[in-house]
PDB file of N, CA and C in Angstrom:
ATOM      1  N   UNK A   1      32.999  80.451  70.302  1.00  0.00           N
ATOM      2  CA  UNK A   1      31.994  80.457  69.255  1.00  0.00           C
ATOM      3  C   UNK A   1      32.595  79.965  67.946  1.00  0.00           C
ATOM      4  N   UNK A   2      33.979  80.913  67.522  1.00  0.00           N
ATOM      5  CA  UNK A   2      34.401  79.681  66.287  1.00  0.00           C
ATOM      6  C   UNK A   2      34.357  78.300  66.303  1.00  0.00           C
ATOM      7  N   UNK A   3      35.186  78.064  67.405  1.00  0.00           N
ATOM      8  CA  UNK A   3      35.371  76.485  67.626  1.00  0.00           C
ATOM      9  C   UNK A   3      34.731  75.815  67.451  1.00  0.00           C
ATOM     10  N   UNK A   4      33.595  76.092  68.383  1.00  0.00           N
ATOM     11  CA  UNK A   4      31.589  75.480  67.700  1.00  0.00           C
ATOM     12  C   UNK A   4      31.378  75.250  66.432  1.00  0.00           C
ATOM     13  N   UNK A   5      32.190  76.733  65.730  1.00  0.00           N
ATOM     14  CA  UNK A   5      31.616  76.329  64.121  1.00  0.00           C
ATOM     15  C   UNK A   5      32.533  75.620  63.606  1.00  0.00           C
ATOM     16  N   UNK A   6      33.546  75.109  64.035  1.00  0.00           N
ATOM     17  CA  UNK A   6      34.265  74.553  63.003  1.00  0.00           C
ATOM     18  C   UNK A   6      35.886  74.660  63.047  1.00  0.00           C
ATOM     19  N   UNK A   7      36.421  75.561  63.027  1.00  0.00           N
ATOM     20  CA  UNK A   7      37.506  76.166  63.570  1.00  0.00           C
ATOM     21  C   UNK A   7      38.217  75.392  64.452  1.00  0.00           C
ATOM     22  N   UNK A   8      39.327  74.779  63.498  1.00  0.00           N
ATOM     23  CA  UNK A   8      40.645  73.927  64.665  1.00  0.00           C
ATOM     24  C   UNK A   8      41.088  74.862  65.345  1.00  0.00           C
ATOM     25  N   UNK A   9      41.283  75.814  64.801  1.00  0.00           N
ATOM     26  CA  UNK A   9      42.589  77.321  65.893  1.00  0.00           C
ATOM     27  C   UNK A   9      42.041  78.636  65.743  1.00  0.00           C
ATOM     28  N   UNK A  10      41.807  79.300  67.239  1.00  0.00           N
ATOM     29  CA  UNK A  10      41.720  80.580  67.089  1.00  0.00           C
ATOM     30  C   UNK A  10      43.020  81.165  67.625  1.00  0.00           C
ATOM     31  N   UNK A  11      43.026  82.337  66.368  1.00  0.00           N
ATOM     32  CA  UNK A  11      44.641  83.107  67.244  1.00  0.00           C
ATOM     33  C   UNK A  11      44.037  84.985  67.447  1.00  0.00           C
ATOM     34  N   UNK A  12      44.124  85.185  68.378  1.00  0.00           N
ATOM     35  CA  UNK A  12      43.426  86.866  68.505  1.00  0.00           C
ATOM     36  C   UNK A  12      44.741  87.539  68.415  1.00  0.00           C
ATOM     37  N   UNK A  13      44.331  88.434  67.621  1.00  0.00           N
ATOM     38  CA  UNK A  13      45.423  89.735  67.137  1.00  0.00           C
ATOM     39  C   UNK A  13      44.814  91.194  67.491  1.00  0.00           C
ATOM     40  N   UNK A  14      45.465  91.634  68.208  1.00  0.00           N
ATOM     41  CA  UNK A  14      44.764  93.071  68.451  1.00  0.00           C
ATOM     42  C   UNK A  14      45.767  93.994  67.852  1.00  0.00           C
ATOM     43  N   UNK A  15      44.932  95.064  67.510  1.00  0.00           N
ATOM     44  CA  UNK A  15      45.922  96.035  67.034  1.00  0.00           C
ATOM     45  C   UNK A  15      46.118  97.168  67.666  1.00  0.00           C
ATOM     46  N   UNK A  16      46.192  96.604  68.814  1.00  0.00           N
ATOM     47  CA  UNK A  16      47.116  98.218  69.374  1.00  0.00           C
ATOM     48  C   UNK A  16      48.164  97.373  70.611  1.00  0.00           C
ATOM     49  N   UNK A  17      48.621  98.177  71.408  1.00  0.00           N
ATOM     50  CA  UNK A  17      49.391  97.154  71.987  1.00  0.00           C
ATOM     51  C   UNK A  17      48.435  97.266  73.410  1.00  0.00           C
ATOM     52  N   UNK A  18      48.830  96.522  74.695  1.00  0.00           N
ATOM     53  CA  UNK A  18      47.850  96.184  75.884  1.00  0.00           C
ATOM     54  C   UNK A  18      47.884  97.290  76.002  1.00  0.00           C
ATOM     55  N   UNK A  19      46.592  97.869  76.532  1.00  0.00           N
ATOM     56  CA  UNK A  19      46.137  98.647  77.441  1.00  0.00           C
ATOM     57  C   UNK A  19      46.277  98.234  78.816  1.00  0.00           C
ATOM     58  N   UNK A  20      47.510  98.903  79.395  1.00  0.00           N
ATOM     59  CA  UNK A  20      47.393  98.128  80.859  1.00  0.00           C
ATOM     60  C   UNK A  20      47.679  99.321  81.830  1.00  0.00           C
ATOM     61  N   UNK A  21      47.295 100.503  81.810  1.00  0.00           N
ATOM     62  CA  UNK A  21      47.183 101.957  82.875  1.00  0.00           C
ATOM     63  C   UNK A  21      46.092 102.140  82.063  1.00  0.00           C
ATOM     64  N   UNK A  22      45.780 103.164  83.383  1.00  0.00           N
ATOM     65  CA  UNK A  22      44.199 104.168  83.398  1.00  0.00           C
ATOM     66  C   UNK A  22      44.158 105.514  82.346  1.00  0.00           C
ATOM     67  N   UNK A  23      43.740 105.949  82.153  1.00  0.00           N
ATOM     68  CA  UNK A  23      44.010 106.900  81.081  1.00  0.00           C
ATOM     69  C   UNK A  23      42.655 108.026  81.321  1.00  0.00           C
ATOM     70  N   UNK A  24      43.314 109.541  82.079  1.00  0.00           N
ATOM     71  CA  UNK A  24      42.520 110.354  81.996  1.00  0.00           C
ATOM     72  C   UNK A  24      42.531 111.301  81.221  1.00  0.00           C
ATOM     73  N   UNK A  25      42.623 111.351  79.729  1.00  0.00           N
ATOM     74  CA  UNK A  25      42.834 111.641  78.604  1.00  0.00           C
ATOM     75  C   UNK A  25      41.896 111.209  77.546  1.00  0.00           C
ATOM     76  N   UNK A  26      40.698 111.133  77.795  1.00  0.00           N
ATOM     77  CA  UNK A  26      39.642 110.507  76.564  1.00  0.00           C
ATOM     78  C   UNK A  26      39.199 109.122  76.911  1.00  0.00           C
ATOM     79  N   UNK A  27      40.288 108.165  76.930  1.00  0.00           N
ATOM     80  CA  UNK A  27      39.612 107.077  77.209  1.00  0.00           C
ATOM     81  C   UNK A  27      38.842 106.761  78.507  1.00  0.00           C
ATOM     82  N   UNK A  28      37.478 105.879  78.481  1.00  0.00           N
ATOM     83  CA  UNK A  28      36.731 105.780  79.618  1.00  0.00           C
ATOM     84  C   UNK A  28      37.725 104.635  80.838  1.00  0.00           C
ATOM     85  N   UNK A  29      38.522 104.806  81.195  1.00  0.00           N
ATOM     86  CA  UNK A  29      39.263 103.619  81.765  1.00  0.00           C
ATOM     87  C   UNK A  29      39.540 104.282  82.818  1.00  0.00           C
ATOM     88  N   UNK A  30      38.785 104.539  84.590  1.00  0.00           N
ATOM     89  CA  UNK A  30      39.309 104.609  85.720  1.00  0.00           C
ATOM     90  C   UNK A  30      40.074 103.878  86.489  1.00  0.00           C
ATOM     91  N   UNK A  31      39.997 102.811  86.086  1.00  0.00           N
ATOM     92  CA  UNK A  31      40.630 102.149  87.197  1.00  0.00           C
ATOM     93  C   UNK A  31      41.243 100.542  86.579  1.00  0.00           C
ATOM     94  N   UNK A  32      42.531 100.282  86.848  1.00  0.00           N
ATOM     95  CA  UNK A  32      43.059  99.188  86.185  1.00  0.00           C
ATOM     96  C   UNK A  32      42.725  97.860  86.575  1.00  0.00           C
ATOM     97  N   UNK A  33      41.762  97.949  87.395  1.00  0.00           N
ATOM     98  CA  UNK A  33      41.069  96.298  87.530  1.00  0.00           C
ATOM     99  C   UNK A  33      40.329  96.448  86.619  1.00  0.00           C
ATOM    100  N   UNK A  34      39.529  97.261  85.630  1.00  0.00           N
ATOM    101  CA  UNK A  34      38.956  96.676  84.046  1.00  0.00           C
ATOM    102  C   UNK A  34      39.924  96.396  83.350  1.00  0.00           C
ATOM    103  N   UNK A  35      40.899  96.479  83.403  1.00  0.00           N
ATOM    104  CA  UNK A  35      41.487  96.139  81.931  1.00  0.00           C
ATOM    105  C   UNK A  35      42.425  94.833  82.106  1.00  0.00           C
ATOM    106  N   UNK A  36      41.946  94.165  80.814  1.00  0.00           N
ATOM    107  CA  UNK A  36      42.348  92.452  81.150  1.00  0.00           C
ATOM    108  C   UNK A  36      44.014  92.637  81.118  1.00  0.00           C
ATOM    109  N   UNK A  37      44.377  92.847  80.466  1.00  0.00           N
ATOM    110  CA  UNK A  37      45.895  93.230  79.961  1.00  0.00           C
ATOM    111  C   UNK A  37      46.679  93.322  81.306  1.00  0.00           C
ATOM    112  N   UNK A  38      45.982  94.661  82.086  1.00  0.00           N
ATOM    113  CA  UNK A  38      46.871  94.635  82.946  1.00  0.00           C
ATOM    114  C   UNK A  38      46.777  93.447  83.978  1.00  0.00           C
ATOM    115  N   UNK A  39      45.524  92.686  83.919  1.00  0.00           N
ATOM    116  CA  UNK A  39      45.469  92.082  85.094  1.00  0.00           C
ATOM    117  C   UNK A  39      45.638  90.314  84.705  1.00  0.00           C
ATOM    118  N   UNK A  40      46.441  89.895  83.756  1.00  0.00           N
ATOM    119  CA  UNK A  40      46.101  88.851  83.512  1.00  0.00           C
ATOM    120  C   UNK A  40      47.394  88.891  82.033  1.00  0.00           C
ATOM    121  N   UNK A  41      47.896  87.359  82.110  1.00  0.00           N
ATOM    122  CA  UNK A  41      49.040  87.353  81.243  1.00  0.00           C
ATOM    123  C   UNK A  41      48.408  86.937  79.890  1.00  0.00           C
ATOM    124  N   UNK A  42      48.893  86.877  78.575  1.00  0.00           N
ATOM    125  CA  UNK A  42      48.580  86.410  77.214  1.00  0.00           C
ATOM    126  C   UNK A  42      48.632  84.964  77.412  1.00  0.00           C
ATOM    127  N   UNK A  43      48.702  84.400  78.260  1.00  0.00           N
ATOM    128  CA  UNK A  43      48.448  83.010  78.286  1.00  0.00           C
ATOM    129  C   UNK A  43      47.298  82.503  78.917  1.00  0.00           C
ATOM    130  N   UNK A  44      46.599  83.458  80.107  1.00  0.00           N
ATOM    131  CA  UNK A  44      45.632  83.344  80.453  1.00  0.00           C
ATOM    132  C   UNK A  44      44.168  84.147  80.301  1.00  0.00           C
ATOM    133  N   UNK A  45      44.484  84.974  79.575  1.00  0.00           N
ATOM    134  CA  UNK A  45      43.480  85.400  78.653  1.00  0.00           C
ATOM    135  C   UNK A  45      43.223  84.495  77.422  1.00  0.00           C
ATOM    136  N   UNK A  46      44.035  83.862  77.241  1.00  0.00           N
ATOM    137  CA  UNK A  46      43.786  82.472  75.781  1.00  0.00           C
ATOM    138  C   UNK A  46      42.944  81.478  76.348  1.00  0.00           C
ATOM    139  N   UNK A  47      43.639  81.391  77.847  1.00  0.00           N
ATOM    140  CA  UNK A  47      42.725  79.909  78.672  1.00  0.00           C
ATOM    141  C   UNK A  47      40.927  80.965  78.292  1.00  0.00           C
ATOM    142  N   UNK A  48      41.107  81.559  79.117  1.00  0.00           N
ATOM    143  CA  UNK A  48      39.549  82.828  79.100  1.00  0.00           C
ATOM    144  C   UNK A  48      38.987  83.145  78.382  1.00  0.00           C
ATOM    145  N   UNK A  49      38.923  82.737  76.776  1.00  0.00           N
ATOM    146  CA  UNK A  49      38.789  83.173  75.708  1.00  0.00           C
ATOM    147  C   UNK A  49      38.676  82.055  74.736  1.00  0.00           C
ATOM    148  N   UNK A  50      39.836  80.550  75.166  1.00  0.00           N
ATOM    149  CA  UNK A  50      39.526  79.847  74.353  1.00  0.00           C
ATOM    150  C   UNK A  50      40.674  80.138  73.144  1.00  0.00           C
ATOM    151  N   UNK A  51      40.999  80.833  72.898  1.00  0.00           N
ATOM    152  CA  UNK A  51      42.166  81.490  71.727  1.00  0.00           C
ATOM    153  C   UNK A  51      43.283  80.584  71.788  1.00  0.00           C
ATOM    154  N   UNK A  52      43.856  80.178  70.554  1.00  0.00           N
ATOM    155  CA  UNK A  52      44.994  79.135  70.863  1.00  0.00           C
ATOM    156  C   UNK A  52      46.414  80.070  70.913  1.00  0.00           C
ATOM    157  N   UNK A  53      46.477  81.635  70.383  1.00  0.00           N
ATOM    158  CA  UNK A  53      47.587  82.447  70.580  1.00  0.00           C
ATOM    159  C   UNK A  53      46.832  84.122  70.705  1.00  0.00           C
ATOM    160  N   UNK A  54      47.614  84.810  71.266  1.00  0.00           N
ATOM    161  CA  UNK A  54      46.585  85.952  71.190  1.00  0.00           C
ATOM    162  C   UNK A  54      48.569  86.739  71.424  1.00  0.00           C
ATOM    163  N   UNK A  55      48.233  87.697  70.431  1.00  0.00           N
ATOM    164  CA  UNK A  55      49.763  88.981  70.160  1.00  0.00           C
ATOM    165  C   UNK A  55      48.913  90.350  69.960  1.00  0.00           C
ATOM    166  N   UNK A  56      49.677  91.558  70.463  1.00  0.00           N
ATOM    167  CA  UNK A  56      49.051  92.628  70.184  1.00  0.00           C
ATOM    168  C   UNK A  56      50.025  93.300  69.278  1.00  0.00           C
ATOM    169  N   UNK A  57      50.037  94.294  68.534  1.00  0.00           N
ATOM    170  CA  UNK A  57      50.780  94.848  67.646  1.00  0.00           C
ATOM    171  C   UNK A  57      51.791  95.516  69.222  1.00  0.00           C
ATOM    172  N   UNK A  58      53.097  95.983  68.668  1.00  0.00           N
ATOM    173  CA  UNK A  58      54.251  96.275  69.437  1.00  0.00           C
ATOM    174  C   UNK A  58      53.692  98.012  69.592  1.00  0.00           C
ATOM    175  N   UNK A  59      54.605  98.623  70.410  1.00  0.00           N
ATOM    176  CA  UNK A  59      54.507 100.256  70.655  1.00  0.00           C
ATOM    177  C   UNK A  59      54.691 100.909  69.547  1.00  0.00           C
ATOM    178  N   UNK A  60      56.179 100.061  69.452  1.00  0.00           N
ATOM    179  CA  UNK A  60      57.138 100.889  68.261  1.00  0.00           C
ATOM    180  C   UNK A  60      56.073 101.043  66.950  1.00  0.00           C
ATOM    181  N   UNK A  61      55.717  99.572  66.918  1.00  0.00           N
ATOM    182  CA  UNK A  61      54.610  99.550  65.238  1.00  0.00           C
ATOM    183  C   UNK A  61      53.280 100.446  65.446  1.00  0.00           C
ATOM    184  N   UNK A  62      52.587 100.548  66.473  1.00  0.00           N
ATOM    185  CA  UNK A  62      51.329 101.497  66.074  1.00  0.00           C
ATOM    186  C   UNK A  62      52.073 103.073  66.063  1.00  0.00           C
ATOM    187  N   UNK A  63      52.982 103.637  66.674  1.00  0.00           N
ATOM    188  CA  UNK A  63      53.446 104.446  66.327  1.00  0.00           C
ATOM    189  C   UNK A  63      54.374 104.783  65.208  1.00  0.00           C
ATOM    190  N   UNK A  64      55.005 103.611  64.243  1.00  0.00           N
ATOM    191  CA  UNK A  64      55.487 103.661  62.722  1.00  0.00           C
ATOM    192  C   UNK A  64      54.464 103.602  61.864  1.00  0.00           C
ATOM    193  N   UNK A  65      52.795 102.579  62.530  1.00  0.00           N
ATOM    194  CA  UNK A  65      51.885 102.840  61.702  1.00  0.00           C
ATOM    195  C   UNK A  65      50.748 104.172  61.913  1.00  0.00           C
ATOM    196  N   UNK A  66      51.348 104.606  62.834  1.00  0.00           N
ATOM    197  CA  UNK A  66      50.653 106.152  62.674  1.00  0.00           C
ATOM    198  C   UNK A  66      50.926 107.147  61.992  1.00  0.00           C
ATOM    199  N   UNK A  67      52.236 106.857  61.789  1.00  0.00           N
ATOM    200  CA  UNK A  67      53.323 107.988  60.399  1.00  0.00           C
ATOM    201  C   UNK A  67      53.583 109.287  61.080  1.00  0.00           C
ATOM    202  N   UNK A  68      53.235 109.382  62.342  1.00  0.00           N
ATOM    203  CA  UNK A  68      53.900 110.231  63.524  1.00  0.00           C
ATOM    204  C   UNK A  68      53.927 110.559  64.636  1.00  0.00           C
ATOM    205  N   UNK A  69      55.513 110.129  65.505  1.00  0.00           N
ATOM    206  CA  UNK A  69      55.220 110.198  66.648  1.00  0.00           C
ATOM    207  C   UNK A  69      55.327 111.102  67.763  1.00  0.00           C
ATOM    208  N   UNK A  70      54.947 112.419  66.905  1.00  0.00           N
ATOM    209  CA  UNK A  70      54.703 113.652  67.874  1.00  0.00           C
ATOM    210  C   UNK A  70      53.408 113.730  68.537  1.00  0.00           C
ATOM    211  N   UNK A  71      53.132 114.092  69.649  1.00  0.00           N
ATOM    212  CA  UNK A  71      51.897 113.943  70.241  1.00  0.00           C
ATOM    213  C   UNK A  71      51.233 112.758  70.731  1.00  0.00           C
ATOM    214  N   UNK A  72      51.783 111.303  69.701  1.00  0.00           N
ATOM    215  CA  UNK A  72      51.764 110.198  70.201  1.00  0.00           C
ATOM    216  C   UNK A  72      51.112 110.007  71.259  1.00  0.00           C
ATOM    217  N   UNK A  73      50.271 109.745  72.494  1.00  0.00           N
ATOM    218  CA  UNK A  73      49.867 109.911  73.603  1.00  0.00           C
ATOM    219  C   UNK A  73      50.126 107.627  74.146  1.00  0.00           C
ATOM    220  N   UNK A  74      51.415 107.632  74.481  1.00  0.00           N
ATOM    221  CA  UNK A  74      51.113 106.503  75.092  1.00  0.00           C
ATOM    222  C   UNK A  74      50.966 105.858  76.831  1.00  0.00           C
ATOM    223  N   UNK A  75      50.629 106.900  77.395  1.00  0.00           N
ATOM    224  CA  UNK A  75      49.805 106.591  78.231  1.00  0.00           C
ATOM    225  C   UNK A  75      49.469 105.044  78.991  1.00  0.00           C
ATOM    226  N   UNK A  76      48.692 104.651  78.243  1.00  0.00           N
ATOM    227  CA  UNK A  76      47.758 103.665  78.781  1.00  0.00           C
ATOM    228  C   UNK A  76      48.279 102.535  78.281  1.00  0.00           C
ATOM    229  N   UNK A  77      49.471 102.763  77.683  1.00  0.00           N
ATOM    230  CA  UNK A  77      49.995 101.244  77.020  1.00  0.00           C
ATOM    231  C   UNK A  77      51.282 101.415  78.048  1.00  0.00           C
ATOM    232  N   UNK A  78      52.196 102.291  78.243  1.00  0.00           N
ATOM    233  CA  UNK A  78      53.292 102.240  79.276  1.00  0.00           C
ATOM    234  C   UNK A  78      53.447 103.063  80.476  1.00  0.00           C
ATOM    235  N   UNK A  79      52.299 103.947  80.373  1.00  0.00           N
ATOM    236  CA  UNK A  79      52.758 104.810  81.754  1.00  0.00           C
ATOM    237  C   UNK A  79      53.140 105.991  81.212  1.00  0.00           C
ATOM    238  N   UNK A  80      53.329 106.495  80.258  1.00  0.00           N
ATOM    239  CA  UNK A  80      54.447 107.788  79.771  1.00  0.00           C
ATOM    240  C   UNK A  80      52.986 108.717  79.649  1.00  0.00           C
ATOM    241  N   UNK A  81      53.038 109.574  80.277  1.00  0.00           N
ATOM    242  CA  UNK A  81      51.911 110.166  79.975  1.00  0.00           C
ATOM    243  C   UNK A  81      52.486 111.537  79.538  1.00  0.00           C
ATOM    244  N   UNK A  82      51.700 112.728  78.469  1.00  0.00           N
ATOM    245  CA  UNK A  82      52.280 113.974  77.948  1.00  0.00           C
ATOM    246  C   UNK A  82      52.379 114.194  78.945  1.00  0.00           C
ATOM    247  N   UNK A  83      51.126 114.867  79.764  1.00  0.00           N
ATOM    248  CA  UNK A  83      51.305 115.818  81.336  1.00  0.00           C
ATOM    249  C   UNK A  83      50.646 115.226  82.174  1.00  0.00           C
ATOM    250  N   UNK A  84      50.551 115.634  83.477  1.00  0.00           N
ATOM    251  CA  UNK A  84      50.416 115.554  84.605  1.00  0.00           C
ATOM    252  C   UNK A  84      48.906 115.261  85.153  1.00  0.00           C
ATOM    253  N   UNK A  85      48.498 114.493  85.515  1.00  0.00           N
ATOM    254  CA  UNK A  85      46.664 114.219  85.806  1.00  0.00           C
ATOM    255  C   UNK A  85      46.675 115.601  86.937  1.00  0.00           C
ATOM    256  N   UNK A  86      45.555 116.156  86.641  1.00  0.00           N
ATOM    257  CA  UNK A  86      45.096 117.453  87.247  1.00  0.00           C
ATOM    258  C   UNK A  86      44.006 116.584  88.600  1.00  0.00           C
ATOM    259  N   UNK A  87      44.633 117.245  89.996  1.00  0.00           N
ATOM    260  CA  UNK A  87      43.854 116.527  91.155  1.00  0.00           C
ATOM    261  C   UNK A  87      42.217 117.088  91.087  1.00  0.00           C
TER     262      UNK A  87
END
């Protein structure tokens, strides 16, 4: 849609880092075939999208830009989950 309008370059910036695990902790995410991240590289989500660069903010930075990383819950960005999924 930029491009249409006008726009030599799109670059997508997300600000958190990929979501690429399931997360039964709040977020609605069962199952990791929704989530593009995990299923698909930053180069081909650009083809899919049209985007000429696409970066997500790092781990380390949303947790320096949270101003604390107790409780932190990163989960769904690496796997580290606080506790244990209840069967």
């Amino acid at each position: 849609i930029l491009k249409k309008a006008g726009a030599k370059e799109v670059h997508l910036r997300i600000s958190s880092p990929p979501v690429v695990r399931t997360c039964y902790l709040g977020m609605d995410t069962p199952n990791e075939e929704n989530l593009i991240a995990h299923n698909y590289t930053k180069e081909e989500i650009c083809q899919m999208t049209g985007a000429d660069s696409l970066e997500y903010i790092s781990l380390e930075g949303i947790i320096k830009a949270s101003g604390n990383s107790m409780g932190f819950c990163t989960g769904c960005f690496n796997g580290d989950y606080p506790i244990e999924k209840e069967d």
